[in-house]
C-alpha atoms as a PDB file:
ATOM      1  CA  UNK A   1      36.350  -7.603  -0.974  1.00  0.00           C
ATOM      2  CA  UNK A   2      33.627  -6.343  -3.506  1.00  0.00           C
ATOM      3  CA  UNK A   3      32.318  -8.701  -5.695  1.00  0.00           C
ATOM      4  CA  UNK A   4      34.155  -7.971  -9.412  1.00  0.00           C
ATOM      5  CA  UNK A   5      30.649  -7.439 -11.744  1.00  0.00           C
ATOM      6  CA  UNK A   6      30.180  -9.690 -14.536  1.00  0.00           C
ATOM      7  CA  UNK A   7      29.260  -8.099 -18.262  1.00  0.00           C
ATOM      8  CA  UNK A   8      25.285  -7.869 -17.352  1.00  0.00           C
ATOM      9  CA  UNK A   9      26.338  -6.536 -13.885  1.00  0.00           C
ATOM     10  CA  UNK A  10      27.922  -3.784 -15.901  1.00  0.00           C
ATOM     11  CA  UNK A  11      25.007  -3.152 -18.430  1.00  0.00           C
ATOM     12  CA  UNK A  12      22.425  -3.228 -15.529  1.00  0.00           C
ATOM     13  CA  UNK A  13      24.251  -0.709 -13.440  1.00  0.00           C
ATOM     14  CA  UNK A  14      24.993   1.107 -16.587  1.00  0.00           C
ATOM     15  CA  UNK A  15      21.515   1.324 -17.848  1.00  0.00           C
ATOM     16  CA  UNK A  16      20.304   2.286 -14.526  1.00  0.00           C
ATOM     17  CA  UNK A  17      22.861   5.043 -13.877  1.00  0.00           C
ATOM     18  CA  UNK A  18      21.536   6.734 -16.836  1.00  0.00           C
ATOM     19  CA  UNK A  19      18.203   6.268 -16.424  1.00  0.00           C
ATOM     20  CA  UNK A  20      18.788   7.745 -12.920  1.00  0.00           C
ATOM     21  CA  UNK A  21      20.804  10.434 -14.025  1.00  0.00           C
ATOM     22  CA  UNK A  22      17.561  11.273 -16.825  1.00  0.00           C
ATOM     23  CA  UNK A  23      15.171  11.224 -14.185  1.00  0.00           C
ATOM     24  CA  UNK A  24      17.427  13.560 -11.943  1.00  0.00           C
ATOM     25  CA  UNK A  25      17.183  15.801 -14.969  1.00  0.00           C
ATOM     26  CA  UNK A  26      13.795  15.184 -15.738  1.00  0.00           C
ATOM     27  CA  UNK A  27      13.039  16.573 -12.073  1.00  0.00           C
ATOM     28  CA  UNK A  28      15.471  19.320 -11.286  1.00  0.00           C
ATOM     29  CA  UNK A  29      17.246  17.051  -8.735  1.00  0.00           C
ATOM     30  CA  UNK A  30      20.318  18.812  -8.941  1.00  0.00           C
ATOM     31  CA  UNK A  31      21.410  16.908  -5.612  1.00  0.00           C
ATOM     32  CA  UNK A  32      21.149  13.504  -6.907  1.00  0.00           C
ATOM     33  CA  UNK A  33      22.587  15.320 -10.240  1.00  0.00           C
ATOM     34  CA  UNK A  34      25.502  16.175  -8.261  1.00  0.00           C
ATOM     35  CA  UNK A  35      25.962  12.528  -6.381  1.00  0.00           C
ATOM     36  CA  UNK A  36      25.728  10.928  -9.739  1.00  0.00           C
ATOM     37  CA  UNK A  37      28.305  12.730 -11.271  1.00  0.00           C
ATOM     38  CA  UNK A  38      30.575  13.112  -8.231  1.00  0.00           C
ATOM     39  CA  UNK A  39      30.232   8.766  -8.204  1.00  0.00           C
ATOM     40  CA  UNK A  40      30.864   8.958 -12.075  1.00  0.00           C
ATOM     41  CA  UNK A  41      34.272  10.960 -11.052  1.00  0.00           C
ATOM     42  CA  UNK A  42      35.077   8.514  -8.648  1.00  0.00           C
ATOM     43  CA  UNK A  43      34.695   5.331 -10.881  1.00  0.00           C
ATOM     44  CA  UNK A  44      36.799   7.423 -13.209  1.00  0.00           C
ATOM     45  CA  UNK A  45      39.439   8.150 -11.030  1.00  0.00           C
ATOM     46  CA  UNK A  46      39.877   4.102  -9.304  1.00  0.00           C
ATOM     47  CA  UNK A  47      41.252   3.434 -12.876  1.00  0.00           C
ATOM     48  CA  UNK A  48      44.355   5.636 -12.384  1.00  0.00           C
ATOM     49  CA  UNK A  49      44.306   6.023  -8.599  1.00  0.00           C
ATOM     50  CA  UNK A  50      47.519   5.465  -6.461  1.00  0.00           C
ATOM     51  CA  UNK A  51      49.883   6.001  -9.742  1.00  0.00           C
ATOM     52  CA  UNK A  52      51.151   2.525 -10.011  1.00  0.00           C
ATOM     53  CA  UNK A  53      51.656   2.145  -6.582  1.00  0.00           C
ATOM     54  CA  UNK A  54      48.534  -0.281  -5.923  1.00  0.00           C
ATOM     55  CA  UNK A  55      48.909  -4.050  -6.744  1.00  0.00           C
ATOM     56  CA  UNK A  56      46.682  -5.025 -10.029  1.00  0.00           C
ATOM     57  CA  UNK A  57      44.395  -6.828  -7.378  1.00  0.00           C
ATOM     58  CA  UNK A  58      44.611  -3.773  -5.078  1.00  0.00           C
ATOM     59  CA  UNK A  59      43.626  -1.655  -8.202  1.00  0.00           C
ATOM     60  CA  UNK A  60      40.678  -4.185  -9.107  1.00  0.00           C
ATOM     61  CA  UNK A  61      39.115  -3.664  -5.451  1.00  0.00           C
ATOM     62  CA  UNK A  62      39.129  -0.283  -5.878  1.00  0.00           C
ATOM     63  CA  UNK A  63      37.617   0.109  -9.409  1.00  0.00           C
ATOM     64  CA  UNK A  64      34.840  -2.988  -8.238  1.00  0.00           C
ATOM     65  CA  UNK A  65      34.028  -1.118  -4.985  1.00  0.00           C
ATOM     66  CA  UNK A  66      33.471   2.781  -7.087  1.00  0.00           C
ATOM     67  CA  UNK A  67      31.434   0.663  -9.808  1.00  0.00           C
ATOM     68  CA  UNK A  68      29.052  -1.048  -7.114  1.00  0.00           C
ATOM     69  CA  UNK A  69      28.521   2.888  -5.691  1.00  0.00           C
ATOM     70  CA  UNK A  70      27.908   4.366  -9.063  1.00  0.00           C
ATOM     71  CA  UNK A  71      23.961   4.179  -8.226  1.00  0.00           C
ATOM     72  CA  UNK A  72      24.440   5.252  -4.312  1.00  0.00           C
ATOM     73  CA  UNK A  73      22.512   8.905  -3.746  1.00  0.00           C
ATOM     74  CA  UNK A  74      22.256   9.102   0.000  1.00  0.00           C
ATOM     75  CA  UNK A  75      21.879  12.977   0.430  1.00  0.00           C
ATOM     76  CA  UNK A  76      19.153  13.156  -2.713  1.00  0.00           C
ATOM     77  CA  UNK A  77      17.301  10.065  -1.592  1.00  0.00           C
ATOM     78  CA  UNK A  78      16.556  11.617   2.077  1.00  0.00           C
ATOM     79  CA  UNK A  79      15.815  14.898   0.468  1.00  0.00           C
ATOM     80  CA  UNK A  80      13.297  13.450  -1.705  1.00  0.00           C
ATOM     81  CA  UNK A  81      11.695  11.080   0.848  1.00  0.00           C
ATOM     82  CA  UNK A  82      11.531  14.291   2.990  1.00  0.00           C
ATOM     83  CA  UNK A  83       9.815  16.179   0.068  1.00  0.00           C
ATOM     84  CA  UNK A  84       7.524  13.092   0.012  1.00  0.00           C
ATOM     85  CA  UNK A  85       6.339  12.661   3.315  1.00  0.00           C
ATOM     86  CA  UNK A  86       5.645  16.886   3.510  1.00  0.00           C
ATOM     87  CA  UNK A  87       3.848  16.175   0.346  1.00  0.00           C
ATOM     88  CA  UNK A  88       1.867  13.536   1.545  1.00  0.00           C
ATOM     89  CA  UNK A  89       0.779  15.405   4.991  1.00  0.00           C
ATOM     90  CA  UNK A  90      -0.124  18.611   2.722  1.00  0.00           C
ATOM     91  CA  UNK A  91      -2.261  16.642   0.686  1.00  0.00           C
ATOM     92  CA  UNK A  92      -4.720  15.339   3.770  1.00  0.00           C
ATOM     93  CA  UNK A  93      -8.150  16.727   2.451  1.00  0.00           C
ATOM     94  CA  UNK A  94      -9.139  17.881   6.304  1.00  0.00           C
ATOM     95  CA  UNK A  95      -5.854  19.870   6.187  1.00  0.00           C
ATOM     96  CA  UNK A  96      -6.589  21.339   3.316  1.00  0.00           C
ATOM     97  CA  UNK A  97     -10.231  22.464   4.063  1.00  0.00           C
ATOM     98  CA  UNK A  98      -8.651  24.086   7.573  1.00  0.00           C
ATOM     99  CA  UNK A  99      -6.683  26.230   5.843  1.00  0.00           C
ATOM    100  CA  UNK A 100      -9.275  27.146   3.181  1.00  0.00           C
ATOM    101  CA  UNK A 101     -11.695  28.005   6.637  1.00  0.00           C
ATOM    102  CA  UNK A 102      -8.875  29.977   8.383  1.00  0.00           C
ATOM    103  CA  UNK A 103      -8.279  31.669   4.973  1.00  0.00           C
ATOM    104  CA  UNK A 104     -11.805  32.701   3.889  1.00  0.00           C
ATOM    105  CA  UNK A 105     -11.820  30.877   0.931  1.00  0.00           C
ATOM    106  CA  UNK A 106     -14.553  28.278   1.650  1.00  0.00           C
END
């Protein structure tokens, strides 16, 4: 059962789903981009999902359990710690001055 968010719940999730979604911009994450608005769809759609068929309770599950996921960017938050870590090995100063030697450049 996922916990039903209270009114800051909502405006802290809120805030930070934007913010997320600016910084995805910001960046040219177009994977987390695409998460974000592919979570946005699915929060959309618990509201009208299973055409009256769902018990209000059933319904309320559904909607609580999209809203606590709004944030979740699985595929774009490997990617990036991927980009992070090559970053961070490519950065090593003694790397660096290798490939300036091999290269002719130093």
């Amino acid at each position: 059962m996922s916990k039903k968010p209270t009114l800051k719940d909502k405006v802290k999730v809120y805030e930070q789903f934007l913010h997320k979604i600016s910084m995805a911009c910001t960046c040219m994450d177009n994977l987390a981009i695409q998460e974000l608005v592919q979570n946005a769809d699915a929060f959309s759609y618990a509201h009208r999902q299973g055409n009256g068929e769902l018990s209000d309770r059933q319904q309320q599950e559904l909607i609580n359990a999209k809203f606590w996921m709004l944030l979740y960017t699985p595929k774009a938050d490997k990617t990036r710690e991927e980009r992070r870590k090559r970053r961070a090995e490519n950065s090593d100063p003694e790397i660096i001055n290798k490939v300036l030697r091999e290269e002719g450049l130093i």
